[in-house]
PDB file of N, CA and C in Angstrom:
ATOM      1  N   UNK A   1      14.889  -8.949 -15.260  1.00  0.00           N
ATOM      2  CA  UNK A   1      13.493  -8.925 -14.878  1.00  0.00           C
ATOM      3  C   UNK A   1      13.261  -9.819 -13.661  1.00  0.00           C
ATOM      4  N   UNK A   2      14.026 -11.164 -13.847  1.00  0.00           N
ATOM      5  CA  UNK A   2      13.878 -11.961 -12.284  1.00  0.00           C
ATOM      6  C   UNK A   2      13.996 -11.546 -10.942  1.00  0.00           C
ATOM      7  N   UNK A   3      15.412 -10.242 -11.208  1.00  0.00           N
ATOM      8  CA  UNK A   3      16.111  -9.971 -10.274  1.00  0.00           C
ATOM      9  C   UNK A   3      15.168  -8.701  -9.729  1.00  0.00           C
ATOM     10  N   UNK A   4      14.289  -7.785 -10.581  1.00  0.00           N
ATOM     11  CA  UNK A   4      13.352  -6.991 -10.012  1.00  0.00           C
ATOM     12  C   UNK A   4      12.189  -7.640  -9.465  1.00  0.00           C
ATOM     13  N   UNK A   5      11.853  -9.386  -9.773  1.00  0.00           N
ATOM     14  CA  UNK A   5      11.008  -9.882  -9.234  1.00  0.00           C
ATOM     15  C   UNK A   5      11.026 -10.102  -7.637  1.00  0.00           C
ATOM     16  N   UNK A   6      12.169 -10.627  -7.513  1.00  0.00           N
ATOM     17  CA  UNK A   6      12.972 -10.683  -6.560  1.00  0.00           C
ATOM     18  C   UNK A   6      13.178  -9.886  -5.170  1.00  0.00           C
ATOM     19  N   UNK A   7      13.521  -8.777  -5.526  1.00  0.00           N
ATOM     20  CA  UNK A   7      13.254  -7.765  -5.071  1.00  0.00           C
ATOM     21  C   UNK A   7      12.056  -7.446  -4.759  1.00  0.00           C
ATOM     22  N   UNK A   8      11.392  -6.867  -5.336  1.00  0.00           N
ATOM     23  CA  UNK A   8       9.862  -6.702  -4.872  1.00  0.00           C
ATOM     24  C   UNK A   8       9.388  -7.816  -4.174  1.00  0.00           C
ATOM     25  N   UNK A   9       9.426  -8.897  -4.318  1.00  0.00           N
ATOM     26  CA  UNK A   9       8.930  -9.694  -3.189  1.00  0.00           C
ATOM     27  C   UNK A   9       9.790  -9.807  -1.707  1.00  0.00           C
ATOM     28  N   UNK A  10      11.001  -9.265  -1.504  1.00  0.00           N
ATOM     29  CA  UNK A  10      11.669  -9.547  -0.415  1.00  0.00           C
ATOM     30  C   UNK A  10      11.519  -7.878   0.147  1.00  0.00           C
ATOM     31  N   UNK A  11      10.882  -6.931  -0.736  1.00  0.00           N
ATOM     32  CA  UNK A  11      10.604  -5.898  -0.018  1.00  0.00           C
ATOM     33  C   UNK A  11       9.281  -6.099   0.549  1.00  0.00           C
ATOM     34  N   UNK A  12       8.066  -6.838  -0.141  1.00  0.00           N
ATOM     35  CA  UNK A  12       7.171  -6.930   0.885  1.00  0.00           C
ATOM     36  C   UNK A  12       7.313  -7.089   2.134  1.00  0.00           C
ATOM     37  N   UNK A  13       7.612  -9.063   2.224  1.00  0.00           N
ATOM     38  CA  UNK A  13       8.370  -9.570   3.342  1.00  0.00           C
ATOM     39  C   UNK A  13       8.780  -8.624   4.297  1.00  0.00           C
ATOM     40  N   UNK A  14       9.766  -7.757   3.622  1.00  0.00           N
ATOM     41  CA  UNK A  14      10.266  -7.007   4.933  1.00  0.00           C
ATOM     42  C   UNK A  14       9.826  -5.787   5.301  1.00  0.00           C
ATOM     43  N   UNK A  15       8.923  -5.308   4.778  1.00  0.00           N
ATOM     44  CA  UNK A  15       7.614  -4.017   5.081  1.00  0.00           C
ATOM     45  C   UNK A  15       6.279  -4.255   5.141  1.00  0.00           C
ATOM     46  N   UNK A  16       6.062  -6.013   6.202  1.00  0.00           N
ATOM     47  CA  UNK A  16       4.978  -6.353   5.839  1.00  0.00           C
ATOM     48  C   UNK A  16       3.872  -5.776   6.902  1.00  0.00           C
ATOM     49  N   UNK A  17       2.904  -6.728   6.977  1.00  0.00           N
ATOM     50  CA  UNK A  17       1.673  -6.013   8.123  1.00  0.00           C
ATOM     51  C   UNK A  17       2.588  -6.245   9.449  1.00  0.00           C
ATOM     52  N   UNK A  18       2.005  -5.166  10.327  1.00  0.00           N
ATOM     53  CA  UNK A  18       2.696  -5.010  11.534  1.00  0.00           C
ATOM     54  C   UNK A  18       2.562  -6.302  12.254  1.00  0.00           C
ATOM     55  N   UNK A  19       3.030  -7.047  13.320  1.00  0.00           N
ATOM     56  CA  UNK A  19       2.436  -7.715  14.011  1.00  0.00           C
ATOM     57  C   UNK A  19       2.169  -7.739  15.749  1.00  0.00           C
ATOM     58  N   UNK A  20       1.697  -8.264  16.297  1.00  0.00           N
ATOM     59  CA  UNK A  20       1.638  -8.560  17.047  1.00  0.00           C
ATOM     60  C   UNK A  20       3.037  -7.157  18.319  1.00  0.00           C
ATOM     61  N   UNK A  21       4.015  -7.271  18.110  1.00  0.00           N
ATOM     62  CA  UNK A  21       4.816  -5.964  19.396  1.00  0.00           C
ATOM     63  C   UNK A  21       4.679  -4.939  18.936  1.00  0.00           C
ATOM     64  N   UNK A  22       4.215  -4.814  17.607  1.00  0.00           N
ATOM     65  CA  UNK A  22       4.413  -3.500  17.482  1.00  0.00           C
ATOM     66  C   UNK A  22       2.976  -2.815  17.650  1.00  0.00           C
ATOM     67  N   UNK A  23       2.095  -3.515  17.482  1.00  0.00           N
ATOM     68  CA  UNK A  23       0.620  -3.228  17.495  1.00  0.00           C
ATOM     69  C   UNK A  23       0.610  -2.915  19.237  1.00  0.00           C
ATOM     70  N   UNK A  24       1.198  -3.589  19.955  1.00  0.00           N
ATOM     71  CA  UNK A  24       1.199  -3.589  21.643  1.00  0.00           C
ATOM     72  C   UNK A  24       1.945  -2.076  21.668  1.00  0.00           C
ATOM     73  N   UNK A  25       2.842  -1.756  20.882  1.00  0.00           N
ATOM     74  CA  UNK A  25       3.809  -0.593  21.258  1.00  0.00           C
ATOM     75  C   UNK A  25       2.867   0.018  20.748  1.00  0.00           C
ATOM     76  N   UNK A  26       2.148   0.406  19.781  1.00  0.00           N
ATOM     77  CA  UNK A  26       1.182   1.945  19.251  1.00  0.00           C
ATOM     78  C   UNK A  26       0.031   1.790  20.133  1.00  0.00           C
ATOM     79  N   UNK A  27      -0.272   0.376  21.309  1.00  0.00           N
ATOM     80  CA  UNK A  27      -1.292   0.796  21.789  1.00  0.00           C
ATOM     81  C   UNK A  27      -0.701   1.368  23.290  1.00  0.00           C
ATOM     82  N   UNK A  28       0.302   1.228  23.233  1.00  0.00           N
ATOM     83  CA  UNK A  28       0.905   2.254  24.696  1.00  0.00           C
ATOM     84  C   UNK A  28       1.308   3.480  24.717  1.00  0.00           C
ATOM     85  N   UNK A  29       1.929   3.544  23.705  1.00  0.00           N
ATOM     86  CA  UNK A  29       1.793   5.132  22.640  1.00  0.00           C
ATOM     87  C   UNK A  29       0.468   5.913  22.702  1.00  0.00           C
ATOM     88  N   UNK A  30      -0.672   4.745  22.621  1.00  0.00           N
ATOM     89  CA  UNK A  30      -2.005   6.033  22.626  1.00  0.00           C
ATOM     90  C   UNK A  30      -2.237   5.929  23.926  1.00  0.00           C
ATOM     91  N   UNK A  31      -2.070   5.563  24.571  1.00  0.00           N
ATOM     92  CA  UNK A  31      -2.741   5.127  26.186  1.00  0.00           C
ATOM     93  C   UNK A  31      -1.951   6.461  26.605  1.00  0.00           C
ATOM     94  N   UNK A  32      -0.541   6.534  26.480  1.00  0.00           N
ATOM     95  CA  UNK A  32       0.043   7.464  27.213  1.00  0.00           C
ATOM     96  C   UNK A  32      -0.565   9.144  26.771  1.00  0.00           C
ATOM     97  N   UNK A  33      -0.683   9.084  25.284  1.00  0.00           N
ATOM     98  CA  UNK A  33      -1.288  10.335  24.864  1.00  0.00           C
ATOM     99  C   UNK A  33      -2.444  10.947  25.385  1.00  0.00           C
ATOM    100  N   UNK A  34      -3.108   9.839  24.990  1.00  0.00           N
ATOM    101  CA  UNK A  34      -4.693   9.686  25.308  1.00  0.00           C
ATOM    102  C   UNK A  34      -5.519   9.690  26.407  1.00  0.00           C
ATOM    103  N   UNK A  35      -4.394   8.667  27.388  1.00  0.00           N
ATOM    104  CA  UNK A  35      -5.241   8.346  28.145  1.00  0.00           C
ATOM    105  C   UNK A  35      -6.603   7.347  28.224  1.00  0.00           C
ATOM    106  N   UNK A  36      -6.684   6.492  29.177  1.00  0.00           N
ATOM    107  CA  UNK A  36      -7.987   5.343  29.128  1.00  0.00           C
ATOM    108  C   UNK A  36      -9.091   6.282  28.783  1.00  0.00           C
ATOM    109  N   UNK A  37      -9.310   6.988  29.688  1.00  0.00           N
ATOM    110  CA  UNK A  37     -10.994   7.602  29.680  1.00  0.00           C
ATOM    111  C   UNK A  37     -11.109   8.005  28.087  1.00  0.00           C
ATOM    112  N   UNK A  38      -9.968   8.961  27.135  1.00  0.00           N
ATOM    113  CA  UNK A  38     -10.411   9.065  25.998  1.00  0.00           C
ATOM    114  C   UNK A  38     -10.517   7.942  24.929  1.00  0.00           C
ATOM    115  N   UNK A  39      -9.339   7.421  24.824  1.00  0.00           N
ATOM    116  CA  UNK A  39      -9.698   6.008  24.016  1.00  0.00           C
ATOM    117  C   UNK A  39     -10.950   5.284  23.510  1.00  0.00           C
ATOM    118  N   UNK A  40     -11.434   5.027  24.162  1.00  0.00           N
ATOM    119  CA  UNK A  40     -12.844   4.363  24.016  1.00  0.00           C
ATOM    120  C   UNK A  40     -13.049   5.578  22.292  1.00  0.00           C
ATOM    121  N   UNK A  41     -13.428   5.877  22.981  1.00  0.00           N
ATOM    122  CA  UNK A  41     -14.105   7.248  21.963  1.00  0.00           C
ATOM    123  C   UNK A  41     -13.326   7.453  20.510  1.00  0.00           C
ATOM    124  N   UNK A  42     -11.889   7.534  20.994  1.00  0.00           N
ATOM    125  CA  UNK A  42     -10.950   8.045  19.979  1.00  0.00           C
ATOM    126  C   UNK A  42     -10.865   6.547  18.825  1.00  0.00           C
ATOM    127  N   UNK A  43     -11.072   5.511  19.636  1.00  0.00           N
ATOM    128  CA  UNK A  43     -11.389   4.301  18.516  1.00  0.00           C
ATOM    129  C   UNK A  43     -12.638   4.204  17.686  1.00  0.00           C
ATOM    130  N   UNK A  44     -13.727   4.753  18.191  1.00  0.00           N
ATOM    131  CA  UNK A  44     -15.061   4.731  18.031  1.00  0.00           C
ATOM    132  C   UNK A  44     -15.031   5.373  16.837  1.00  0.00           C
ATOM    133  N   UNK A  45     -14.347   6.818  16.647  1.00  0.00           N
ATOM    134  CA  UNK A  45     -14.436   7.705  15.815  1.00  0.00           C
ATOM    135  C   UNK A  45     -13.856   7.135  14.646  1.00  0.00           C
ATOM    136  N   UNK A  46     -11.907   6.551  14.740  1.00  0.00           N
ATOM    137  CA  UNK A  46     -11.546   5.955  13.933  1.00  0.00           C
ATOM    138  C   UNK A  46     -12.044   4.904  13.242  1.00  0.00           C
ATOM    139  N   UNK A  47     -13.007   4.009  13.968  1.00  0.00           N
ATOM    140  CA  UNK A  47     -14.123   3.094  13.334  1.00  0.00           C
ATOM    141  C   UNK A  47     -15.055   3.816  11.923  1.00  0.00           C
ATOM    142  N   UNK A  48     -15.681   4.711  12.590  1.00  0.00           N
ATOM    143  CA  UNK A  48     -16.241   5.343  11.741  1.00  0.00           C
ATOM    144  C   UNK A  48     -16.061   5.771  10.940  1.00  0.00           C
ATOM    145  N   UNK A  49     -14.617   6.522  10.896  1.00  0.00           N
ATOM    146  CA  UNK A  49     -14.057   6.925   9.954  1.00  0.00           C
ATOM    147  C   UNK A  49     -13.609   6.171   8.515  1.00  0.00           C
ATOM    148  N   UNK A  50     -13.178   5.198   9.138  1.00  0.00           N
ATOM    149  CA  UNK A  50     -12.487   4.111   8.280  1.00  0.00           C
ATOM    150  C   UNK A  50     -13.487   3.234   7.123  1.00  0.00           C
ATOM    151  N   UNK A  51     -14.961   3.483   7.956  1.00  0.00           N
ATOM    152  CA  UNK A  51     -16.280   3.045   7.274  1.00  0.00           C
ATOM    153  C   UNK A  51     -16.472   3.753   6.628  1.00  0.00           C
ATOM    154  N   UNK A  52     -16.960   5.530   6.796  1.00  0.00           N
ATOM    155  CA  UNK A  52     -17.319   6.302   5.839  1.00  0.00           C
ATOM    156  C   UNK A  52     -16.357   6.387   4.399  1.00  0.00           C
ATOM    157  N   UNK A  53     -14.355   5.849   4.751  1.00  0.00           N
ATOM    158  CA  UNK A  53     -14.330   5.737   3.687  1.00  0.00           C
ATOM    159  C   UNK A  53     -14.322   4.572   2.428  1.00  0.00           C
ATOM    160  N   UNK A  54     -14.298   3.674   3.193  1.00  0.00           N
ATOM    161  CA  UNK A  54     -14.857   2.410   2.761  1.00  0.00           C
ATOM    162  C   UNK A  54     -16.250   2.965   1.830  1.00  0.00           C
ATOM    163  N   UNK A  55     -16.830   3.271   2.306  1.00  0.00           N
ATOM    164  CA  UNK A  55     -18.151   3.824   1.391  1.00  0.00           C
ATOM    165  C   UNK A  55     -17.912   4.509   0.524  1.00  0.00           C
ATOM    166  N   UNK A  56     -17.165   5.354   0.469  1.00  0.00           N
ATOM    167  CA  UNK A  56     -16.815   6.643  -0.426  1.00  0.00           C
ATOM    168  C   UNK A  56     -16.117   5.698  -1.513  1.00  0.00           C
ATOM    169  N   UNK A  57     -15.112   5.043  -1.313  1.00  0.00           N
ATOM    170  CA  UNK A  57     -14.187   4.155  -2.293  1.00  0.00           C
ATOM    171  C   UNK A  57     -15.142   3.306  -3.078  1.00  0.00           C
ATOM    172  N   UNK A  58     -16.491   2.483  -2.086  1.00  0.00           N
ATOM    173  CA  UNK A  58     -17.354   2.094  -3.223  1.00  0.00           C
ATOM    174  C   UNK A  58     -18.101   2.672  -3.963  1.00  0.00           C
ATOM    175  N   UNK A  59     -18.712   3.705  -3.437  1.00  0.00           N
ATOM    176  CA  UNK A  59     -19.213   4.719  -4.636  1.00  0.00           C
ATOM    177  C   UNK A  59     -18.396   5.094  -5.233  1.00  0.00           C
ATOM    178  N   UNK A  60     -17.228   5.292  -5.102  1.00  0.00           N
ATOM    179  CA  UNK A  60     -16.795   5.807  -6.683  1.00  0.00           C
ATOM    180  C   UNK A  60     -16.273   4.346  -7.800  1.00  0.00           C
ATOM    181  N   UNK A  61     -16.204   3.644  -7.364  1.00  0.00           N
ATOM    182  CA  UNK A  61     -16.175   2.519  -8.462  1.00  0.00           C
ATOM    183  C   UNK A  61     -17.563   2.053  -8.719  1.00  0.00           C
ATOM    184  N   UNK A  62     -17.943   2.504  -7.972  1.00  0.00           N
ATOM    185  CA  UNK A  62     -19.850   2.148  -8.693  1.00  0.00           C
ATOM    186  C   UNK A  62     -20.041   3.478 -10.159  1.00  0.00           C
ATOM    187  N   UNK A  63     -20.157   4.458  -9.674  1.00  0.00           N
ATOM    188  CA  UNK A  63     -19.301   5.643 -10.652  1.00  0.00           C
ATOM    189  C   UNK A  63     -18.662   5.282 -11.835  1.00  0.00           C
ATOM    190  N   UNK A  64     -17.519   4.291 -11.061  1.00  0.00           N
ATOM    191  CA  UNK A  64     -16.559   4.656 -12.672  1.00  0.00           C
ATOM    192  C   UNK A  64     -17.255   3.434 -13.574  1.00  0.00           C
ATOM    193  N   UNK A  65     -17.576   2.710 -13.096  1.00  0.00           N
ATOM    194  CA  UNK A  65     -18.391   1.087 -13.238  1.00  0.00           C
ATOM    195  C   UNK A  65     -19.647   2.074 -14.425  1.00  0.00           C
ATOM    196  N   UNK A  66     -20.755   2.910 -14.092  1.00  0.00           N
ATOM    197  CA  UNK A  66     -21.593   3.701 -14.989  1.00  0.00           C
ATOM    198  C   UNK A  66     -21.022   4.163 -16.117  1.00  0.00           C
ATOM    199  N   UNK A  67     -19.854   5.221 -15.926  1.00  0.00           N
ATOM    200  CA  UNK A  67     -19.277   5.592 -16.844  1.00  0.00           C
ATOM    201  C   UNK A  67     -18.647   4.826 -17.430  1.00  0.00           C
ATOM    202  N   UNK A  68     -18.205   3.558 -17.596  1.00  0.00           N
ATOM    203  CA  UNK A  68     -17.670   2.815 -18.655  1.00  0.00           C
ATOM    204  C   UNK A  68     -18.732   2.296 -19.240  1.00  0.00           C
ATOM    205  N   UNK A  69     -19.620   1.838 -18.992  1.00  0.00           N
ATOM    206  CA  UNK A  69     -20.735   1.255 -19.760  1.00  0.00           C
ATOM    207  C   UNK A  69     -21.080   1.621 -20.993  1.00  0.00           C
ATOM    208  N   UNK A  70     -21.052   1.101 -21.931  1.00  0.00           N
ATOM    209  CA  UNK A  70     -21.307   1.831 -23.552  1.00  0.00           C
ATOM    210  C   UNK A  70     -23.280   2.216 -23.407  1.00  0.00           C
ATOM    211  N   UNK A  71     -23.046   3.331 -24.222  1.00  0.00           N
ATOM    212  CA  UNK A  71     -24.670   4.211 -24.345  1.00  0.00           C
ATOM    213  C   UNK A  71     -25.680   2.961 -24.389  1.00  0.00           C
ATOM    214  N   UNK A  72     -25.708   1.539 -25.218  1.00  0.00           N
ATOM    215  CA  UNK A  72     -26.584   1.137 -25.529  1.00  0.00           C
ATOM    216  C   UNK A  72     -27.021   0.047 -24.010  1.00  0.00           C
ATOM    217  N   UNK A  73     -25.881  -0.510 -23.054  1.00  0.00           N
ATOM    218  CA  UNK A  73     -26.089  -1.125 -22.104  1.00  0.00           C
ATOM    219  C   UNK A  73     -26.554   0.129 -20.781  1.00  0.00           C
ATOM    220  N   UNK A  74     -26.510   1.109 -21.060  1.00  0.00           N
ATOM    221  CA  UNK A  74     -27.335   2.293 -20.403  1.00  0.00           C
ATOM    222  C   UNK A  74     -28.826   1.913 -20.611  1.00  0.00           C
ATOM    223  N   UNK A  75     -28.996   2.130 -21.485  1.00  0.00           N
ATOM    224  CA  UNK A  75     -30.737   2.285 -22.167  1.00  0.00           C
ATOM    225  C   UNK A  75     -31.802   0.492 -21.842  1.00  0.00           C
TER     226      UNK A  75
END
């Protein structure tokens, strides 16, 4: 059991949040796709996007949050 502890933590570590070159490399990656003039926009959208589902994820635990409630903490 240690040794699966183990593991799983040295797989985080090494599949962790991107940092810093690689974030520089996907933003030259879109520049080249994209292009400056679209960008602006193409982030704008992904903004939005990322909000609407942010919203969606809290309504549904607001949801599941109702439906667990026993009948009498309803009333």
């Amino acid at each position: 059991m240690l040794m699966m502890s183990m593991f799983m933590e040295s797989a985080v570590l090494a599949f962790g949040f991107p940092g810093l070159p690689e974030l520089m490399i996907v933003l030259v990656i879109a520049l080249v796709l994209f292009g400056g003039a679209k960008l602006p926009s193409l982030m704008r959208n992904l903004g939005r996007s990322a909000n609407e589902f942010k919203r969606g994820m809290a309504e549904t635990v607001d949801e599941e949050e109702e439906e667990t409630k026993s009948p009498s903490e309803k009333a």
